[in-house]
N, C-alpha and C. Protein backbone atom coordinates (compact mmCIF):
# COMPACT_ATOMS: atom_id res chain seq x y z
N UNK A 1 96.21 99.06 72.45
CA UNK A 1 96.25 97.77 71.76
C UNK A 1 95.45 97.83 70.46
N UNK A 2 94.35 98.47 70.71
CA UNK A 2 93.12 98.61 69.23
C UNK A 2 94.05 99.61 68.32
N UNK A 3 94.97 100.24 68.77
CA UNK A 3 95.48 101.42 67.75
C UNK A 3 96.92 100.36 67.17
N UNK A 4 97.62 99.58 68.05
CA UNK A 4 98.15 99.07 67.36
C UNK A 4 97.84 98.27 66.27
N UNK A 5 96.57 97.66 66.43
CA UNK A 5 95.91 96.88 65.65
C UNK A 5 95.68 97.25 64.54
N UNK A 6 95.07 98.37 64.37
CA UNK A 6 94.50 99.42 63.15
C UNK A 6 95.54 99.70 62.66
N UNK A 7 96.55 100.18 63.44
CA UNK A 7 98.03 100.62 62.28
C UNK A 7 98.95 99.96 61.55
N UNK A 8 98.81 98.81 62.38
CA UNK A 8 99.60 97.58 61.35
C UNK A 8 98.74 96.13 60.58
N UNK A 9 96.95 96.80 60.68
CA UNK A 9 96.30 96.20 59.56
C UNK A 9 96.03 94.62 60.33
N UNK A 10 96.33 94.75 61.36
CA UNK A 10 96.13 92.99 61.88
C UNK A 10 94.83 92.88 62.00
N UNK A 11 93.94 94.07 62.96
CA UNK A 11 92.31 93.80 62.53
C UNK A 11 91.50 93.20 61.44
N UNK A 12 92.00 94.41 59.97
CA UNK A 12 91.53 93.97 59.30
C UNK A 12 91.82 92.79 58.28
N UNK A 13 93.16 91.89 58.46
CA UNK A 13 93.61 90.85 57.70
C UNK A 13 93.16 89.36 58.73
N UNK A 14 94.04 89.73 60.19
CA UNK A 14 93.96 88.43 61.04
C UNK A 14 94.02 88.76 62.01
N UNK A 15 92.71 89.09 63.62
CA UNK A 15 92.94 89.01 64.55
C UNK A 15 93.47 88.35 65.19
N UNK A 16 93.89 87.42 65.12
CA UNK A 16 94.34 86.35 65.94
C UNK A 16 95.35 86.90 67.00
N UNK A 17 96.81 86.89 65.67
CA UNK A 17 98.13 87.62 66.68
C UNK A 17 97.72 88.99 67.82
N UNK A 18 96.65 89.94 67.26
CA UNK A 18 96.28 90.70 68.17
C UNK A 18 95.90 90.04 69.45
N UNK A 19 95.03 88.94 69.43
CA UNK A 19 94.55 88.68 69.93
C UNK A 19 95.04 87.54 71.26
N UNK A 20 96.21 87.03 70.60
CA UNK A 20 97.20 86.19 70.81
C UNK A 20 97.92 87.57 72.19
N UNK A 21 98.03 88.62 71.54
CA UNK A 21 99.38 89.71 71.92
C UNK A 21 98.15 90.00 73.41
N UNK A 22 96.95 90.14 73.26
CA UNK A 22 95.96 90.47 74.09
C UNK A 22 96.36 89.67 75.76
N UNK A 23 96.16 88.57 74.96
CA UNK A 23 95.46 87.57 76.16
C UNK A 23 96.81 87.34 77.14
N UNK A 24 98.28 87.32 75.99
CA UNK A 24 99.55 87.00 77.29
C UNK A 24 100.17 88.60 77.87
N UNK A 25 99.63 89.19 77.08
CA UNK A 25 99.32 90.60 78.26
C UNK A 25 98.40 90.70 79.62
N UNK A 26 97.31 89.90 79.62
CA UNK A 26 96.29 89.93 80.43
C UNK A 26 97.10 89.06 81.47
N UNK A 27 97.57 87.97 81.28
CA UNK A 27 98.33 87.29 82.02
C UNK A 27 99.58 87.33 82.39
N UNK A 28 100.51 88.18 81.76
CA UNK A 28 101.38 88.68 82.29
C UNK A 28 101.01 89.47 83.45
N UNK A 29 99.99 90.70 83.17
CA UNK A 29 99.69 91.90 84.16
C UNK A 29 98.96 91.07 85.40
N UNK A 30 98.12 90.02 85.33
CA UNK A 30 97.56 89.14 86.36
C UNK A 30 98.74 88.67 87.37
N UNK A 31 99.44 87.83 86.89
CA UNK A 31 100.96 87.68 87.53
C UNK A 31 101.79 88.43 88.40
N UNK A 32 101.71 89.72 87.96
CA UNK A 32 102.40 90.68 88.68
C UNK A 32 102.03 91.43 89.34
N UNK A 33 100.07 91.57 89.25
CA UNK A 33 99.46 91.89 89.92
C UNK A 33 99.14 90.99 91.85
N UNK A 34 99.42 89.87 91.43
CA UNK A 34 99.24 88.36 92.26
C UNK A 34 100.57 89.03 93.26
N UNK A 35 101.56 89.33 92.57
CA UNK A 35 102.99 89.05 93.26
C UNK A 35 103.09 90.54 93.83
N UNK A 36 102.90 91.66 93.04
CA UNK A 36 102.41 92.55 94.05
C UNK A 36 101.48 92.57 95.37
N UNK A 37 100.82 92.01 95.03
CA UNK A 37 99.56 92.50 96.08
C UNK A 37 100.59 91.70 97.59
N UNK A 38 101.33 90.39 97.17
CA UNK A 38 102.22 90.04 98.40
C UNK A 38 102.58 90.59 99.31
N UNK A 39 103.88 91.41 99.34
CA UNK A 39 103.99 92.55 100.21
C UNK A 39 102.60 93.26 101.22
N UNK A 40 101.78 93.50 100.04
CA UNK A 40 100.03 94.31 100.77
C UNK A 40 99.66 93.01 101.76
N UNK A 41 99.67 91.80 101.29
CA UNK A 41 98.93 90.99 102.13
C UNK A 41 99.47 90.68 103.37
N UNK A 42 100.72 90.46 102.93
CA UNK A 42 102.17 90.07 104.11
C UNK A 42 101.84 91.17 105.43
N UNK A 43 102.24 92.71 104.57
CA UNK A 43 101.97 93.71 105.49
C UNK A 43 100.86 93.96 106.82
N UNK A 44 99.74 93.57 105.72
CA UNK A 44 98.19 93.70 106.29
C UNK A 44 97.95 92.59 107.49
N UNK A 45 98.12 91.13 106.95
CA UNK A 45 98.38 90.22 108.13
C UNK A 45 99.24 90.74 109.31
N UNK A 46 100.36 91.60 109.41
CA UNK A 46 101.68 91.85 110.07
C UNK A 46 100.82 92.97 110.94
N UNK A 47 99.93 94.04 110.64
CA UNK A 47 99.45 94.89 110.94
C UNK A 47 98.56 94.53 112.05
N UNK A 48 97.53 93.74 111.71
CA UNK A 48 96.58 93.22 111.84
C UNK A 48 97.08 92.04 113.29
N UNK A 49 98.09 91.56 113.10
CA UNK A 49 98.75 90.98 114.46
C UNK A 49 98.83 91.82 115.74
N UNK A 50 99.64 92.90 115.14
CA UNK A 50 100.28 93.83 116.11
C UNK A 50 99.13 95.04 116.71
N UNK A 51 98.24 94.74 116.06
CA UNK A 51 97.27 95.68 116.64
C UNK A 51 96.27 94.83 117.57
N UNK A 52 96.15 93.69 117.57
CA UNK A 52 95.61 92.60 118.30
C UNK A 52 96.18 92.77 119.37
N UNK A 53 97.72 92.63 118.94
CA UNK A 53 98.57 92.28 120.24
C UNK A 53 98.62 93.78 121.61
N UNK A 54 98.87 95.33 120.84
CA UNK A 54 98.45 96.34 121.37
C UNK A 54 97.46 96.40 122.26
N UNK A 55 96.05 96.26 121.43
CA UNK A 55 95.15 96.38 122.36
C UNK A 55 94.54 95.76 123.18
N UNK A 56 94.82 94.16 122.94
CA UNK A 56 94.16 93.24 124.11
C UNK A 56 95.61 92.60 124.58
N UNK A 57 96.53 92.57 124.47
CA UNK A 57 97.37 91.77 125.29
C UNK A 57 98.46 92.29 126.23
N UNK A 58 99.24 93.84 125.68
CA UNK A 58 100.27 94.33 126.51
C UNK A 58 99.38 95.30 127.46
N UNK A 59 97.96 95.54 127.38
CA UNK A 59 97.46 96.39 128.62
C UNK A 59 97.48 94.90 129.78
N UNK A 60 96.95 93.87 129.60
CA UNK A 60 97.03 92.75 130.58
C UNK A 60 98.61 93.19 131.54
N UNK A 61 99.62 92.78 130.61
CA UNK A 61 100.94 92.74 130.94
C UNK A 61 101.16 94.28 131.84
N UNK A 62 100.50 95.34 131.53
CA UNK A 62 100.75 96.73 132.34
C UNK A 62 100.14 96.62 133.75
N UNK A 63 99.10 95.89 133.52
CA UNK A 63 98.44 95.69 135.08
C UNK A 63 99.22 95.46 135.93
N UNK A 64 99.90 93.92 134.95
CA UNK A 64 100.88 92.77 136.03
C UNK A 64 101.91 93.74 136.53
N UNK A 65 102.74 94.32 135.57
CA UNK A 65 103.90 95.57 136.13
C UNK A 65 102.93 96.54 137.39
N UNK A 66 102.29 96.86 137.07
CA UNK A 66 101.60 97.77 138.24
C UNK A 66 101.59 97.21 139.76
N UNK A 67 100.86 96.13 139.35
CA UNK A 67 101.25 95.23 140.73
C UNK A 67 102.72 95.25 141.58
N UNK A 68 103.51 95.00 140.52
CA UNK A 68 105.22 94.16 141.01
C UNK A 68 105.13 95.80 141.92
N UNK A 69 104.97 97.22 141.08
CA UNK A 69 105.54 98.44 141.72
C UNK A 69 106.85 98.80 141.49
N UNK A 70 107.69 97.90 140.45
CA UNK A 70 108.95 98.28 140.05
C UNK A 70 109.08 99.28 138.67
N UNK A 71 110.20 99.51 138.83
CA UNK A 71 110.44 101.17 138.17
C UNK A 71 110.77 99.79 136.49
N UNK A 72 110.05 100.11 135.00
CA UNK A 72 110.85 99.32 134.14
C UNK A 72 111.22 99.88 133.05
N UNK A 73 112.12 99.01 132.69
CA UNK A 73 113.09 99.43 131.64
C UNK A 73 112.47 100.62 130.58
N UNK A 74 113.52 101.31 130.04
CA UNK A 74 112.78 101.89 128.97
C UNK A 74 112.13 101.55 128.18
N UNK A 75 112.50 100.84 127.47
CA UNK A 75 112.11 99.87 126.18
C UNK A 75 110.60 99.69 126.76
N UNK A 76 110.66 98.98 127.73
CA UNK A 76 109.48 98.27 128.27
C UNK A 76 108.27 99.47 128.53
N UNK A 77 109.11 100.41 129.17
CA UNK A 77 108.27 101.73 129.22
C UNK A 77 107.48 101.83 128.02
N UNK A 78 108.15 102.40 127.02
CA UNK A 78 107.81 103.13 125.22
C UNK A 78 107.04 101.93 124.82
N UNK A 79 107.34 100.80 125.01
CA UNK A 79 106.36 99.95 124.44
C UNK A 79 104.80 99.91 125.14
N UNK A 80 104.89 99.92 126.57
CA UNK A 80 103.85 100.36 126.74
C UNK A 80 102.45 101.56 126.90
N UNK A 81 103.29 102.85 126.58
CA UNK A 81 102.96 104.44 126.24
C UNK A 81 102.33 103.86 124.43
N UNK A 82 103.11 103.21 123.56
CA UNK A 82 102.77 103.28 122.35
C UNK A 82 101.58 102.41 122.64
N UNK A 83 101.20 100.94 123.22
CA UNK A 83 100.13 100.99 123.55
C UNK A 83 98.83 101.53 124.01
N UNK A 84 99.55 102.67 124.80
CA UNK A 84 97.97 102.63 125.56
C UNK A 84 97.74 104.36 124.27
N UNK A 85 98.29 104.57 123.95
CA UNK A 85 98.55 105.46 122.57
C UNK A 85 97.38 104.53 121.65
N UNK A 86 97.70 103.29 121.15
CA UNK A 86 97.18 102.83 120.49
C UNK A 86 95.63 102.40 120.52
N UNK A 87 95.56 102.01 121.64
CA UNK A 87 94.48 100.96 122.25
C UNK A 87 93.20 102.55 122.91
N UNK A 88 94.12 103.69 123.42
CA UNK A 88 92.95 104.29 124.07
C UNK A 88 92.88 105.38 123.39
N UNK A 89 94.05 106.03 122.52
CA UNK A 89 94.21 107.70 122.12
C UNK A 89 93.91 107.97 120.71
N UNK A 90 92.94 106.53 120.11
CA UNK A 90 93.14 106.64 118.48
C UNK A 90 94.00 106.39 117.99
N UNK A 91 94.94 105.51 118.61
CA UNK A 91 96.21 105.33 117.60
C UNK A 91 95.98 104.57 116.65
N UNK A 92 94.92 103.34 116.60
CA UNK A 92 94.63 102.44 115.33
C UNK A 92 94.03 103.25 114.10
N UNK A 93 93.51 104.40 114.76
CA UNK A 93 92.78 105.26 113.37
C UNK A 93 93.84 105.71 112.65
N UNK A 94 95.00 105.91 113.04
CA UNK A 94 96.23 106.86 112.43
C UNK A 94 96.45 105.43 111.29
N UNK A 95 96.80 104.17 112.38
CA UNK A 95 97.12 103.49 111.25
C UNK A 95 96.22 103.17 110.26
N UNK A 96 94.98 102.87 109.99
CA UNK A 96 93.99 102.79 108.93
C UNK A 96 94.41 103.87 107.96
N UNK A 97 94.31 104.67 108.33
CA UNK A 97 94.27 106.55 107.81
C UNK A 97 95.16 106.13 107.31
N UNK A 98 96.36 106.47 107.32
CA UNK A 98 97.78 106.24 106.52
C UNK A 98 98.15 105.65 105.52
N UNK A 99 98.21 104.36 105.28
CA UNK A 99 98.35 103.92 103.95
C UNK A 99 96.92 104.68 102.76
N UNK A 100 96.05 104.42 103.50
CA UNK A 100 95.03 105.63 102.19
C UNK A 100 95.59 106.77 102.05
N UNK A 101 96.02 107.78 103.00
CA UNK A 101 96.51 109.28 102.43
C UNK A 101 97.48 108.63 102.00
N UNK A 102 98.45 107.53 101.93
CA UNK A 102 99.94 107.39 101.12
C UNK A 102 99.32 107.17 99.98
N UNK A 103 98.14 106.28 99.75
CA UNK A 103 98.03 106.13 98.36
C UNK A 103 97.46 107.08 97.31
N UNK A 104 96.42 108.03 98.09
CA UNK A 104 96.13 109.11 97.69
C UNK A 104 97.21 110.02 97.18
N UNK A 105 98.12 110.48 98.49
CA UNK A 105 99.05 111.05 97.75
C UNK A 105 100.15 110.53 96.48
N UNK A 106 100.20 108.98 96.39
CA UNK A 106 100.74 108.71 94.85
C UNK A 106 100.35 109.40 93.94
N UNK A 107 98.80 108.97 94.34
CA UNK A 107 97.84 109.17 92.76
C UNK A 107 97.52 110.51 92.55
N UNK A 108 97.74 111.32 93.27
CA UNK A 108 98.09 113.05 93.09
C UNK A 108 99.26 113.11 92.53
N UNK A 109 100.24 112.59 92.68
CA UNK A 109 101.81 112.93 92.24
C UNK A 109 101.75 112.41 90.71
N UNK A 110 101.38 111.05 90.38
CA UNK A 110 101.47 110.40 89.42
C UNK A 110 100.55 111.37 87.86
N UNK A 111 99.97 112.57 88.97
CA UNK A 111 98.92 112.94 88.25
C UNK A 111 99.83 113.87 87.21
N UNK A 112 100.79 114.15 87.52
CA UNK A 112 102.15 115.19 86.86
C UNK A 112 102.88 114.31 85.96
N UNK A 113 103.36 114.45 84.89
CA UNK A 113 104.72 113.33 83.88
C UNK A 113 105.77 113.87 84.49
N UNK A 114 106.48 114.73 85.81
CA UNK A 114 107.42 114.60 86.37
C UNK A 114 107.16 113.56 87.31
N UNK A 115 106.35 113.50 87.89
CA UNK A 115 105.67 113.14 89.38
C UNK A 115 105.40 111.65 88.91
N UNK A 116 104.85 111.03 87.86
CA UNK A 116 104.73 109.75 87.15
C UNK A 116 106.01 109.23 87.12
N UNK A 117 106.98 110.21 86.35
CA UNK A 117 108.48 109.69 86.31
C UNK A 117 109.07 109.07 87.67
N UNK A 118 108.87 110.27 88.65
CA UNK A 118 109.77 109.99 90.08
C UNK A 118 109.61 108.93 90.72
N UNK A 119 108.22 108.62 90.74
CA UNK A 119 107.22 107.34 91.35
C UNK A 119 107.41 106.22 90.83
N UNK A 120 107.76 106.20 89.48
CA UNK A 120 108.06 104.96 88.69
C UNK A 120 109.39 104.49 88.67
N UNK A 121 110.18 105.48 89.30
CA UNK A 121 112.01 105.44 89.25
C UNK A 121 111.94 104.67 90.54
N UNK A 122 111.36 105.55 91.46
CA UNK A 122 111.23 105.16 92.64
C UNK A 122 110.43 103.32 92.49
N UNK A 123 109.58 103.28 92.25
CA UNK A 123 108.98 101.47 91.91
C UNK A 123 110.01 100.76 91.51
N UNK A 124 110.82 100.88 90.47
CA UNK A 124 111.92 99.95 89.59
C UNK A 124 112.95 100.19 90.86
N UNK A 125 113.25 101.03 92.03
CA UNK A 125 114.16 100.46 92.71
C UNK A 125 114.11 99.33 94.14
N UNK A 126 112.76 99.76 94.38
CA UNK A 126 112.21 98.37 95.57
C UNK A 126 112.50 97.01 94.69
N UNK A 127 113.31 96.66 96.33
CA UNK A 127 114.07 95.33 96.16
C UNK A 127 112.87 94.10 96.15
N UNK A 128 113.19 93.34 95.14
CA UNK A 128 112.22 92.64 94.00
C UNK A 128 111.25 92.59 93.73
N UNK A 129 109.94 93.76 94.16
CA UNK A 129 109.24 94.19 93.30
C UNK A 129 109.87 95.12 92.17
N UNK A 130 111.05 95.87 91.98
CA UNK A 130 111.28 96.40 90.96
C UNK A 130 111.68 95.64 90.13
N UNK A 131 112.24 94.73 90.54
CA UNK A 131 112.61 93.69 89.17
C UNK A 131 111.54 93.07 88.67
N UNK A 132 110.27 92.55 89.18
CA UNK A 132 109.32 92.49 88.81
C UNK A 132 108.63 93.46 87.77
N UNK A 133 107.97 94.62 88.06
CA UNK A 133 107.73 95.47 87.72
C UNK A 133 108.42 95.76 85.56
N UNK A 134 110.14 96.05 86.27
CA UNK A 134 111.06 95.94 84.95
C UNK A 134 110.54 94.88 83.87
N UNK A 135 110.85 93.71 84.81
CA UNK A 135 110.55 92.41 83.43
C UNK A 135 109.29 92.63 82.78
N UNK A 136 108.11 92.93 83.69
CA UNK A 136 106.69 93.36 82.91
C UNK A 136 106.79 94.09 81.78
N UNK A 137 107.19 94.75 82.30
CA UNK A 137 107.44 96.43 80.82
C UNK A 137 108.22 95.93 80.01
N UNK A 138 109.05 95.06 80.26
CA UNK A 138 110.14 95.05 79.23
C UNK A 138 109.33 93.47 78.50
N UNK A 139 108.44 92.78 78.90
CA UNK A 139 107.83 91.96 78.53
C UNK A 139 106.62 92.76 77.08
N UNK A 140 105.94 93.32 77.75
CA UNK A 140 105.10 94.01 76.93
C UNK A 140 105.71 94.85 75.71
N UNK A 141 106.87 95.34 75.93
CA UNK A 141 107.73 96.02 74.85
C UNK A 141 107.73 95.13 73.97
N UNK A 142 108.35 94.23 74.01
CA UNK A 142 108.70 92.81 73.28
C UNK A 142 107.55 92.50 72.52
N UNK A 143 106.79 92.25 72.90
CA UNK A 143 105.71 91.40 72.85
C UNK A 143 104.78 92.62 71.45
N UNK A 144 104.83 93.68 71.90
CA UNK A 144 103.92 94.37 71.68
C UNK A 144 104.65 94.88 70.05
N UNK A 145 105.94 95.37 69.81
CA UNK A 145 106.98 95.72 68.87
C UNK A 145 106.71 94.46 67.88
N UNK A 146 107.43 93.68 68.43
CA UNK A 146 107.28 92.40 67.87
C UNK A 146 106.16 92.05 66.47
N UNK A 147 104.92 92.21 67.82
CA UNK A 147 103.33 92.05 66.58
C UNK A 147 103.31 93.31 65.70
N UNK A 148 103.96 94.40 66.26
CA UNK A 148 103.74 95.78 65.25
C UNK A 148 105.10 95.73 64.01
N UNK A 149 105.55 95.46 64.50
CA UNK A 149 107.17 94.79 63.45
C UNK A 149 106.30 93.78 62.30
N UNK A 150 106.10 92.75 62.58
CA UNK A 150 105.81 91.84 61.77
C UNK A 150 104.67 92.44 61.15
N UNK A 151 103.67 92.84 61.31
CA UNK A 151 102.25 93.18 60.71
C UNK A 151 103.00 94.10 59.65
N UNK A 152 104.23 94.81 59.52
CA UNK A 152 104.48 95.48 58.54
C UNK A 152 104.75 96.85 58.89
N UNK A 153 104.56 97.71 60.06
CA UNK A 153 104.15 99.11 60.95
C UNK A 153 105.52 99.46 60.81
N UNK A 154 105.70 100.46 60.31
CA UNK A 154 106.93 100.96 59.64
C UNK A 154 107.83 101.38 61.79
N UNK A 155 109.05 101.21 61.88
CA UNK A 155 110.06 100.93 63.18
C UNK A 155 109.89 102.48 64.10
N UNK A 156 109.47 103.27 63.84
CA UNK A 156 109.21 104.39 64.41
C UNK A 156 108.05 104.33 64.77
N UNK A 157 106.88 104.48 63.95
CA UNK A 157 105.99 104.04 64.34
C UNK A 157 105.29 103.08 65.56
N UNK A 158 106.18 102.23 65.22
CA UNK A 158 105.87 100.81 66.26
C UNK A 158 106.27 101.89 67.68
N UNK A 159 107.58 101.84 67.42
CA UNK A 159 108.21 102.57 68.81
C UNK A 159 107.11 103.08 69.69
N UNK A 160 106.80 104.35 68.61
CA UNK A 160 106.05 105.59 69.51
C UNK A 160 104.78 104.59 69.99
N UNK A 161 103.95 103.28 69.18
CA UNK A 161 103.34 102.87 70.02
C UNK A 161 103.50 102.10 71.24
N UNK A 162 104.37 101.45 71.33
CA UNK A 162 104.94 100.58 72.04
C UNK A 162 105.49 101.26 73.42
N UNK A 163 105.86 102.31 73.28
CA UNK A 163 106.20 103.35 74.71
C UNK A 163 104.78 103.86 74.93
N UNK A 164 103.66 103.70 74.85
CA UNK A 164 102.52 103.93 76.06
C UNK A 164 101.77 102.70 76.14
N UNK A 165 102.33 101.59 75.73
CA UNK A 165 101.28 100.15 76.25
C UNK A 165 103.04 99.67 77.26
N UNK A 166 104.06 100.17 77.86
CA UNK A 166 104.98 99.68 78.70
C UNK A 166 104.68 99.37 79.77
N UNK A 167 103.32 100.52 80.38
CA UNK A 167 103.36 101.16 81.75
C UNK A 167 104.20 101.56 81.97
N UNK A 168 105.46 101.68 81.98
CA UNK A 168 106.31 102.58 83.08
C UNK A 168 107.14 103.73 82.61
N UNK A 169 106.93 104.89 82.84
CA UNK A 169 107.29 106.13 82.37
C UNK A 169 108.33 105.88 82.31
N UNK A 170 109.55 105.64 83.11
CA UNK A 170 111.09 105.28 82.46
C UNK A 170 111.48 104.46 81.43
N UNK A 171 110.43 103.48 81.08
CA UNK A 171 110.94 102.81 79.67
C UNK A 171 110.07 103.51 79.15
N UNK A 172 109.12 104.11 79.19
CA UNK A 172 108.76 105.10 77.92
C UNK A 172 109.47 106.54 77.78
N UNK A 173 110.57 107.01 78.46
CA UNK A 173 111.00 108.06 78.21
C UNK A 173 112.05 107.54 77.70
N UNK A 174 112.51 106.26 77.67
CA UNK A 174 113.66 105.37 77.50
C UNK A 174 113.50 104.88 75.49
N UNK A 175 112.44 105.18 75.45
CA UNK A 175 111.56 104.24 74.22
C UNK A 175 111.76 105.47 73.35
N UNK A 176 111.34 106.50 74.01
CA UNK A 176 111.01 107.90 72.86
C UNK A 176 112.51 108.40 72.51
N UNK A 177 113.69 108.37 73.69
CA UNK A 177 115.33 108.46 73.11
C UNK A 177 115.24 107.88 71.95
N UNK A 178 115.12 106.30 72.36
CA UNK A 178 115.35 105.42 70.76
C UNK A 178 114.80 106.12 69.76
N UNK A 179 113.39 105.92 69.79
CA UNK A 179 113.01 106.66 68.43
C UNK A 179 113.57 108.06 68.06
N UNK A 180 113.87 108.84 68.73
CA UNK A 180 114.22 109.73 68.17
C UNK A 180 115.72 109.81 67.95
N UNK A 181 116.76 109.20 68.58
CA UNK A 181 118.09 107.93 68.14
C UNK A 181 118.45 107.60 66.82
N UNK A 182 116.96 106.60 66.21
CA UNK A 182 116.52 106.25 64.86
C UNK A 182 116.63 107.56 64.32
N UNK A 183 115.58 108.24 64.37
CA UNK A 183 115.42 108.93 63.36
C UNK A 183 116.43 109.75 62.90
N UNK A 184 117.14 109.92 63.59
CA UNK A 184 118.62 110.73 63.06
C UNK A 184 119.63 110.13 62.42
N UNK A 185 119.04 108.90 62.51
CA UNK A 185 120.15 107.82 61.83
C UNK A 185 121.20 106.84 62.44
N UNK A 186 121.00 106.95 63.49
CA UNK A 186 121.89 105.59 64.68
C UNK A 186 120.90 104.32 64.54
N UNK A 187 121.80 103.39 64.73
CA UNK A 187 120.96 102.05 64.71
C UNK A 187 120.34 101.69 66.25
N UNK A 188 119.22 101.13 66.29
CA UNK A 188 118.48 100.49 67.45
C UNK A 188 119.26 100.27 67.95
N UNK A 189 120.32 98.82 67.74
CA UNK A 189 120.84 97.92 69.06
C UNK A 189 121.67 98.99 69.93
N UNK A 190 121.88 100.22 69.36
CA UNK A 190 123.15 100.99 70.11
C UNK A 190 122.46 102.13 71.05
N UNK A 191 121.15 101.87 70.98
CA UNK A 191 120.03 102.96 71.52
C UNK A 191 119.42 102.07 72.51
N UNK A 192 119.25 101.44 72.38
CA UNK A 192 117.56 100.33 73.26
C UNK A 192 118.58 99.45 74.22
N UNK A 193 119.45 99.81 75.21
CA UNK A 193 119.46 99.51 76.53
C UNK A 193 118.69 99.86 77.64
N UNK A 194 118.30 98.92 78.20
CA UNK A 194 117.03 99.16 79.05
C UNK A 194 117.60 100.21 80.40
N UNK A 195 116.98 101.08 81.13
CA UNK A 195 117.43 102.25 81.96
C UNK A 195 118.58 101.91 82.67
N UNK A 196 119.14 102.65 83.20
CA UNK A 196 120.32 102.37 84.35
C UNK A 196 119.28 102.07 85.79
N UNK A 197 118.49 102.62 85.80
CA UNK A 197 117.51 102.65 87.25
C UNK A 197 116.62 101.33 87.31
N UNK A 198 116.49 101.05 86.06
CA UNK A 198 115.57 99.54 86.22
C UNK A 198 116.56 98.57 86.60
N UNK A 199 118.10 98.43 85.35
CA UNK A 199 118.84 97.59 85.95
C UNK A 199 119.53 97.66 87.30
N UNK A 200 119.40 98.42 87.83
CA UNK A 200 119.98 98.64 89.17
C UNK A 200 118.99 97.61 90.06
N UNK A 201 117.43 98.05 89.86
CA UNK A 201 116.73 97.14 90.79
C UNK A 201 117.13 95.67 90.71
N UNK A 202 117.38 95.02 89.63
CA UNK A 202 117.34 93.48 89.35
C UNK A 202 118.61 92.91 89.00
């Protein structure tokens, strides 16, 4: 954001629009941060049930079967093996454990610009967080071009800045086509369709 600033002179004439471009970024990313975390919370509550229910309520129910002395269903079986799995063999540690090594292992993958790419292809296709996600980036593009356009920042320029304030490696590999599109001499509007993989999510 400070480099866009410096290159198209808005620092030193009129912070404002920077500043303007700042703050509905902050609140855009707040927003989608809110609507993300949903799913996490949804999940976590959902988790947090079923592990209640595991360890203090279907061992009750195994007793009662013990008593009757009847042979039961499978289902009924596996549900109660995954209990006593859960409740006596460490099975709640597996689940704690797990989503951390999943997230760990993102942030190892993400650590690669293939591995950033795949992860981010992969984000824009979960059903409506990727459409979420899309509109963000494609919000900040806008937003961000826009103030570098007007301040005067010659259209290439802007570009190449504008593809690393997107967040998302597919509209920035999407961003750097264009510019380099431009520079050969094709016009924007026939370059700057947003990915096939983002519109697929939304």
């Amino acid at each position: 954001m400070i480099n866009a600033g410096e290159l198209g002179g808005v620092l030193r004439s009129d912070p404002l629009p920077l500043g303007r471009l700042h703050g509905k970024g902050r609140q855009a990313e707040e927003k989608s941060h809110r609507r993300d975390d949903l799913p996490l919370r949804g999940l976590s509550i959902a988790v947090g049930i079923v592990s209640m229910i595991m360890i203090f309520v279907i061992p009750k129910f195994e007793q009662i079967f013990k008593d009757f002395g009847t042979k039961l269903p499978p289902i009924t079986q596996v549900l109660l093996d995954v209990s006593r799995w859960f409740a006596k063999d460490y099975g709640w540690a597996y689940v704690i454990i797990s989503p951390i090594v999943f997230m760990l292992t993102i942030k190892l993958i993400r650590m690669s610009e293939g591995g950033k790419f795949a992860v981010d292809v992969v984000k824009l296709k979960i059903p409506v967080m990727g459409g979420i996600l899309s509109k963000t980036a494609i919000a900040r593009f806008t937003r961000t071009l826009g103030t570098l356009i007007s301040a005067g920042v010659p259209i290439l320029d802007a570009i190449n800045i504008t593809k690393e304030t997107c967040g998302n490696e597919v509209y920035s590999r999407a961003l750097a086509k264009v510019h380099d599109a431009i520079r050969e001499g094709e016009s924007m509007p026939t370059r700057s369709a947003p990915p096939r993989s983002a519109t697929s999510s939304s």
